[in-house]
N, C-alpha and C. Protein backbone atom coordinates (compact mmCIF):
# COMPACT_ATOMS: atom_id res chain seq x y z
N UNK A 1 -12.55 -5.06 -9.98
CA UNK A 1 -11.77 -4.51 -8.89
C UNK A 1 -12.65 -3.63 -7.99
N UNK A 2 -13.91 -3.15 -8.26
CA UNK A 2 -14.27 -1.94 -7.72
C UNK A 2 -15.10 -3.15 -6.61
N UNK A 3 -15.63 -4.34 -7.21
CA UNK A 3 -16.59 -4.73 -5.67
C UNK A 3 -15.75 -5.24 -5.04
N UNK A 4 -14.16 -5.47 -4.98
CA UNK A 4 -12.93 -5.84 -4.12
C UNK A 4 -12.86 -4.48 -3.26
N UNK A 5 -12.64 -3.72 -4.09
CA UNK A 5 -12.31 -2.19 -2.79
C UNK A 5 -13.59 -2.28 -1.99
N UNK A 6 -15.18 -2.44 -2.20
CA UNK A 6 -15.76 -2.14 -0.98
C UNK A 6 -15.78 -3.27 -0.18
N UNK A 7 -14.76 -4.45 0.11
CA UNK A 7 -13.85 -5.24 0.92
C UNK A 7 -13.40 -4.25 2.08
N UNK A 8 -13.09 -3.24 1.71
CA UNK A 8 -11.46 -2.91 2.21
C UNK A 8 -12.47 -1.78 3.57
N UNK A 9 -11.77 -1.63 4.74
CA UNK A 9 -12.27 -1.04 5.27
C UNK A 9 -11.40 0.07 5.86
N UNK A 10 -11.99 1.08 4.76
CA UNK A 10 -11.86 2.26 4.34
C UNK A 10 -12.41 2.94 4.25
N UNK A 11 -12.40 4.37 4.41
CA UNK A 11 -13.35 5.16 3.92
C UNK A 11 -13.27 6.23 1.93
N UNK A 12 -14.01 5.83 0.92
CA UNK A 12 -13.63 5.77 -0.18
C UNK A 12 -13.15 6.93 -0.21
N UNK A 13 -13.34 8.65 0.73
CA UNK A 13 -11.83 9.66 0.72
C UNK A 13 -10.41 9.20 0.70
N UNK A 14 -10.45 8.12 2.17
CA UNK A 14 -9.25 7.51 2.33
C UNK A 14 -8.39 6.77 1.36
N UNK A 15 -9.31 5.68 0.04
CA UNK A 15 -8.79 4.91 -0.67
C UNK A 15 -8.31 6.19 -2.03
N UNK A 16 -9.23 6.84 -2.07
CA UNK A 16 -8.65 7.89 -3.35
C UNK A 16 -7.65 8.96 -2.62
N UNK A 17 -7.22 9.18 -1.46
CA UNK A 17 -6.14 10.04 -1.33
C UNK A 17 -4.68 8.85 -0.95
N UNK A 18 -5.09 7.75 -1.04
CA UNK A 18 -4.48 6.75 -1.00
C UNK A 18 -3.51 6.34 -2.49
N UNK A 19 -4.57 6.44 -3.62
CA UNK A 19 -4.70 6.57 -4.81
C UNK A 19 -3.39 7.70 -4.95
N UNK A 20 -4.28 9.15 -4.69
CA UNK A 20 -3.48 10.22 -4.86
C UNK A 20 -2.17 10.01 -4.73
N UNK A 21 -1.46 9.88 -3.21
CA UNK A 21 -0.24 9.97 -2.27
C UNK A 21 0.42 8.69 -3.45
N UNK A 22 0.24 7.36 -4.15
CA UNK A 22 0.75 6.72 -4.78
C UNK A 22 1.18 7.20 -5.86
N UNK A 23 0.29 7.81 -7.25
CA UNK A 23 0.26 7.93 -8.27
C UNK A 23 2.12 9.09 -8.50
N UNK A 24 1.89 9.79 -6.89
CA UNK A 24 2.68 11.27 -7.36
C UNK A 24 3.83 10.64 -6.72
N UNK A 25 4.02 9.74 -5.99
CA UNK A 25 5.81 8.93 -5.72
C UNK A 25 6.12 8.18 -6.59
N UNK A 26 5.30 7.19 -6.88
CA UNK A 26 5.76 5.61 -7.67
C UNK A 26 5.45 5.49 -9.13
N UNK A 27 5.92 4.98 -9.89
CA UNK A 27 5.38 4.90 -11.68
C UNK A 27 3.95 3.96 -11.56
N UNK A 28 3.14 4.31 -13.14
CA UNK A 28 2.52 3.62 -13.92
C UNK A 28 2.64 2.09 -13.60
N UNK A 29 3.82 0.98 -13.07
CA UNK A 29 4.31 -0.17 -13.52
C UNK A 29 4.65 -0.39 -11.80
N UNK A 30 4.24 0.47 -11.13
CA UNK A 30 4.13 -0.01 -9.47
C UNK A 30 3.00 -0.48 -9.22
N UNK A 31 2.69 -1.04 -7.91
CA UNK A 31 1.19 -1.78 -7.74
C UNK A 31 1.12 -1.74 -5.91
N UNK A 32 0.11 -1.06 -5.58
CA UNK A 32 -0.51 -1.00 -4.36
C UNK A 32 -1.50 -1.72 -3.63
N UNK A 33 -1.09 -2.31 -2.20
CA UNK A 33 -2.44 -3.44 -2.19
C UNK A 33 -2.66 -2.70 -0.37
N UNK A 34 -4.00 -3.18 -0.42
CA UNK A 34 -4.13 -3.28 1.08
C UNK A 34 -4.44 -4.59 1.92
N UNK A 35 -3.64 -4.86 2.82
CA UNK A 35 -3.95 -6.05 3.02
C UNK A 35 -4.09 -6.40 4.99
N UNK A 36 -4.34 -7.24 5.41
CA UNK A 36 -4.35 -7.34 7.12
C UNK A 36 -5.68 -6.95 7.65
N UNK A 37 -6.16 -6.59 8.60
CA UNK A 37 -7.10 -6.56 9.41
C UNK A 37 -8.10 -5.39 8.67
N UNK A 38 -7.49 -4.50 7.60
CA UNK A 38 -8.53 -3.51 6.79
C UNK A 38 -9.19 -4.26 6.00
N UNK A 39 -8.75 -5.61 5.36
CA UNK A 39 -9.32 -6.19 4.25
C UNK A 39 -10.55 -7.23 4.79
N UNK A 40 -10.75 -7.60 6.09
CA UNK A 40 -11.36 -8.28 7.16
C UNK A 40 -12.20 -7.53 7.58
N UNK A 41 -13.45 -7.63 7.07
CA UNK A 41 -14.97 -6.82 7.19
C UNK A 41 -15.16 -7.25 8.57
N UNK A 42 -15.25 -8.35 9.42
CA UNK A 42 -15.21 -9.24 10.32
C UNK A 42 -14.24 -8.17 11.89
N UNK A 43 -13.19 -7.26 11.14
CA UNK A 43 -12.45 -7.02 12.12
C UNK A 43 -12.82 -5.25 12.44
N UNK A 44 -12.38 -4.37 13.58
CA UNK A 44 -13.02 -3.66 13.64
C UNK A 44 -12.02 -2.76 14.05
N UNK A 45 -11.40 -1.27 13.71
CA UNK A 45 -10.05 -0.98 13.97
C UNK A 45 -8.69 -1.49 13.14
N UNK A 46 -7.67 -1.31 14.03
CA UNK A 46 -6.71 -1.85 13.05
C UNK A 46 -5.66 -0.58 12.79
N UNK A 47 -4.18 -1.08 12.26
CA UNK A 47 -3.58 -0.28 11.59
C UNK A 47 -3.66 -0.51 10.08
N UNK A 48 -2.98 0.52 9.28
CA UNK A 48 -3.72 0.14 7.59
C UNK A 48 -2.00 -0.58 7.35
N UNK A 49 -2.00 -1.58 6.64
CA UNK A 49 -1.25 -2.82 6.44
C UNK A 49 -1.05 -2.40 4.70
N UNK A 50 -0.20 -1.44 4.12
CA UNK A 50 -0.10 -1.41 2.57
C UNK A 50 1.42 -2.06 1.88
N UNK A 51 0.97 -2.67 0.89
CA UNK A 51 2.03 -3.64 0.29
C UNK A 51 2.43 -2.57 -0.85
N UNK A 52 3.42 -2.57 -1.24
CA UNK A 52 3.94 -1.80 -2.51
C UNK A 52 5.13 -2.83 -3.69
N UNK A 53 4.36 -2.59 -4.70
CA UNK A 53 5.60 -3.70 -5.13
C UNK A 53 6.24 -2.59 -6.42
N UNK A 54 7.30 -2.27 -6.38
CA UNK A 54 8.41 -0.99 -7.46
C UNK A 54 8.72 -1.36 -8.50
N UNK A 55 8.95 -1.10 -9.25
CA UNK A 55 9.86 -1.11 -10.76
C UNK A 55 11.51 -0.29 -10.46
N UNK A 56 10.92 1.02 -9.36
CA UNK A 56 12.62 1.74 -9.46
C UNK A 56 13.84 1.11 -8.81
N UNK A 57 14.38 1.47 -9.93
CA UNK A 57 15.63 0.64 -10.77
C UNK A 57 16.92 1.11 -8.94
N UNK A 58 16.59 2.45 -8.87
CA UNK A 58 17.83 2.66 -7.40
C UNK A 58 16.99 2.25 -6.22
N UNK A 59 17.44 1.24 -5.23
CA UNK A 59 17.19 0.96 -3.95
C UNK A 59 16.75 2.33 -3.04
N UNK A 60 17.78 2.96 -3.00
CA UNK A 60 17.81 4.01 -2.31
C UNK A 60 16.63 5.12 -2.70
N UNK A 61 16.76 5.21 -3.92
CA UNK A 61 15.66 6.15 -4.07
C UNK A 61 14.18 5.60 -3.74
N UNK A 62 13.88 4.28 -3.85
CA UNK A 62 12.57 3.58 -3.81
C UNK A 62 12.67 3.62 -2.51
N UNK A 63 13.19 3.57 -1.44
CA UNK A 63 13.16 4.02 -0.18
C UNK A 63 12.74 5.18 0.38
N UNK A 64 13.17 6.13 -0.48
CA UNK A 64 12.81 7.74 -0.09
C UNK A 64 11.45 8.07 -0.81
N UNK A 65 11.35 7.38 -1.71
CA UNK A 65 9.81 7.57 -2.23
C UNK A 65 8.91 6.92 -0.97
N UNK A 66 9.38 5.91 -0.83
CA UNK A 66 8.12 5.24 0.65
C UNK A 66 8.09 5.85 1.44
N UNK A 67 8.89 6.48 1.75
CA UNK A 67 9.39 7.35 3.03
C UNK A 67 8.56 8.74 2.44
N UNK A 68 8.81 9.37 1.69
CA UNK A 68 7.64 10.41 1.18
C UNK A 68 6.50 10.27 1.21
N UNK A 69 5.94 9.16 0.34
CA UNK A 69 4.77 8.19 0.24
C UNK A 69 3.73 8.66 1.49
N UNK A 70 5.28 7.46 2.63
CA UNK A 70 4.26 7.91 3.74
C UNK A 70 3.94 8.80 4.58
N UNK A 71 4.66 9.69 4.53
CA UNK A 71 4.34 10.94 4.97
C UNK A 71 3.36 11.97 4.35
N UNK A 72 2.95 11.85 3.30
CA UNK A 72 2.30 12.68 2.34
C UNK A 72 0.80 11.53 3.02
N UNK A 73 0.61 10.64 2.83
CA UNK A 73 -0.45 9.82 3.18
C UNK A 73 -0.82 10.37 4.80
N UNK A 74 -0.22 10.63 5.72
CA UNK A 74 -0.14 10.63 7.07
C UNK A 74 -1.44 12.47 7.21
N UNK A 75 -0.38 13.36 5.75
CA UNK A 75 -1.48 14.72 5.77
C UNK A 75 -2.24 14.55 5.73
N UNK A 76 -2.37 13.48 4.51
CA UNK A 76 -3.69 13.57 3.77
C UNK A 76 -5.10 12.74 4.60
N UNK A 77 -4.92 11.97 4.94
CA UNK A 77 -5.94 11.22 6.00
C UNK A 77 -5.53 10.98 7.47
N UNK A 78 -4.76 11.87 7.76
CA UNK A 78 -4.57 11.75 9.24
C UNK A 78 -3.56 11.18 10.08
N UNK A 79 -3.40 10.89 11.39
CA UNK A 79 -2.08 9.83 12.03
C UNK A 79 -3.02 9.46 12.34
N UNK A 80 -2.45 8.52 11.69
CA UNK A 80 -3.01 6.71 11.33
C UNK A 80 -1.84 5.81 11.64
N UNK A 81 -1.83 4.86 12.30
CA UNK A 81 -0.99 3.77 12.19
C UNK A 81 -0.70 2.99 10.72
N UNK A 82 0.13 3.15 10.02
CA UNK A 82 0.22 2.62 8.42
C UNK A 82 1.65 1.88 8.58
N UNK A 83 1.34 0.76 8.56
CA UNK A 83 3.09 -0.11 7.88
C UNK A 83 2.65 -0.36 6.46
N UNK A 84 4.01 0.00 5.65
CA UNK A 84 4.09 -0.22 4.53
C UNK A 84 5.17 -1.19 4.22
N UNK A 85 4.75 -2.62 3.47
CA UNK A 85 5.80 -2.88 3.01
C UNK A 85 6.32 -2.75 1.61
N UNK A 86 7.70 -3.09 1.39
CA UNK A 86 8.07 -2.52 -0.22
C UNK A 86 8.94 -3.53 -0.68
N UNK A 87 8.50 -3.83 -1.51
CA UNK A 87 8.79 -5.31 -2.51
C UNK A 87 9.56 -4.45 -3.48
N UNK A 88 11.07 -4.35 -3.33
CA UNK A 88 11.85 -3.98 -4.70
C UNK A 88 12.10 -5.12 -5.48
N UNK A 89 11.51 -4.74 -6.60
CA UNK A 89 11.77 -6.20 -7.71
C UNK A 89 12.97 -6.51 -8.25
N UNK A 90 14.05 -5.18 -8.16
CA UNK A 90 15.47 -5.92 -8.55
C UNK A 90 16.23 -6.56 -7.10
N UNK A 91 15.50 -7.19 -5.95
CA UNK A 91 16.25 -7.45 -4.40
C UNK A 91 16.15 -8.94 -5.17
N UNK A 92 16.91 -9.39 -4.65
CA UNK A 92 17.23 -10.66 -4.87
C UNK A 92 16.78 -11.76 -4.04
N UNK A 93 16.01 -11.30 -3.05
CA UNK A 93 15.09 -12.05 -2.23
C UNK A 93 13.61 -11.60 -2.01
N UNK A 94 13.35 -13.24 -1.92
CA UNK A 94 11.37 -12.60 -1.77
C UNK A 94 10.87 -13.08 -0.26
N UNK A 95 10.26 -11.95 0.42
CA UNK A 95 10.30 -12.45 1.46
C UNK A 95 8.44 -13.22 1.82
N UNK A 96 8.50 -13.88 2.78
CA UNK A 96 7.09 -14.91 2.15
C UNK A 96 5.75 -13.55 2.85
N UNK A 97 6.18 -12.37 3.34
CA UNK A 97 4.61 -11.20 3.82
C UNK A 97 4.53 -10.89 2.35
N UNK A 98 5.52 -10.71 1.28
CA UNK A 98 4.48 -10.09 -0.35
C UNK A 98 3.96 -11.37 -0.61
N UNK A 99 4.06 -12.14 -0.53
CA UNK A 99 3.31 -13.33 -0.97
C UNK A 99 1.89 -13.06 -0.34
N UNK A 100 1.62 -13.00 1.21
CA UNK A 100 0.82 -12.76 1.60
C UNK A 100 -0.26 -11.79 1.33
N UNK A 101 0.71 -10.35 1.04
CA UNK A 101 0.19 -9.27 1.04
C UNK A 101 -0.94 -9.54 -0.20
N UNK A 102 -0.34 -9.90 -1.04
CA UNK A 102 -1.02 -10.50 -2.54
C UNK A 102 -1.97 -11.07 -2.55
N UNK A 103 -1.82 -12.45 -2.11
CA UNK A 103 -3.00 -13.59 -1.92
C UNK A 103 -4.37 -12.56 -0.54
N UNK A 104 -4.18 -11.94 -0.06
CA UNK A 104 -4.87 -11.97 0.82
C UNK A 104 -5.37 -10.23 0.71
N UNK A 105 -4.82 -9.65 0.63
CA UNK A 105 -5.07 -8.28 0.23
C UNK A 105 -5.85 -8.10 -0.94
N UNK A 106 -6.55 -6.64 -1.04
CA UNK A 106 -7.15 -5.86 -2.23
C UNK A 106 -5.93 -4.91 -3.39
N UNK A 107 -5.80 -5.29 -4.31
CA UNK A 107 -5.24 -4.50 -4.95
C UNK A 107 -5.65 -3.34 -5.63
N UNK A 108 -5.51 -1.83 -5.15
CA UNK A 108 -5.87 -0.76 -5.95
C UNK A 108 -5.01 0.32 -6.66
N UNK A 109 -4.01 -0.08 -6.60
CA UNK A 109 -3.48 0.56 -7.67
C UNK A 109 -2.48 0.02 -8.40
């Protein structure tokens, strides 16, 4: 995983307060990817494109965690353009960008 993150174009403060801002919203059994024009050495700029896929069990609350998430991320490295998407695993639909986010993204956490 570690020669996948120097893929990612990031700066390695950015990926460990990235790290950080995850570990303290989401469980052990969540998974963080980066994926879109950061993962594209080739591309130059960009907004940061992060996939989140949950275990928590309430909708609502896994909402307010992203919503924390990203605001705590925004202190910590700046205003930054960041879409996050959030793959709740009890939704009953899969929509085909986590597919993407997956196949094509770095996963770090």
């Amino acid at each position: 995983m570690i020669e996948k993150i120097t893929q990612i174009r990031l700066t390695t403060h950015d990926i460990s307060k990235l790290k950080d801002a995850f570990v303290e919203y989401f469980t052990e059994d969540d998974s963080l990817w980066v994926f879109g024009s950061r993962v594209d050495l080739n591309k130059k700029g960009g907004d940061i494109d992060l996939y989140i896929k949950t275990t928590i069990e309430d909708y609502d609350i896994a909402i307010d965690k992203k919503l924390a998430f990203s605001s705590k991320l925004k202190r910590l490295i700046g205003d930054q353009k960041i879409d996050i998407i959030l793959n709740h695993i009890h939704s009953s639909y899969e929509l085909p960008i986590y597919q993407v986010a997956k196949s094509q993204g770095v996963k770090i956490q």
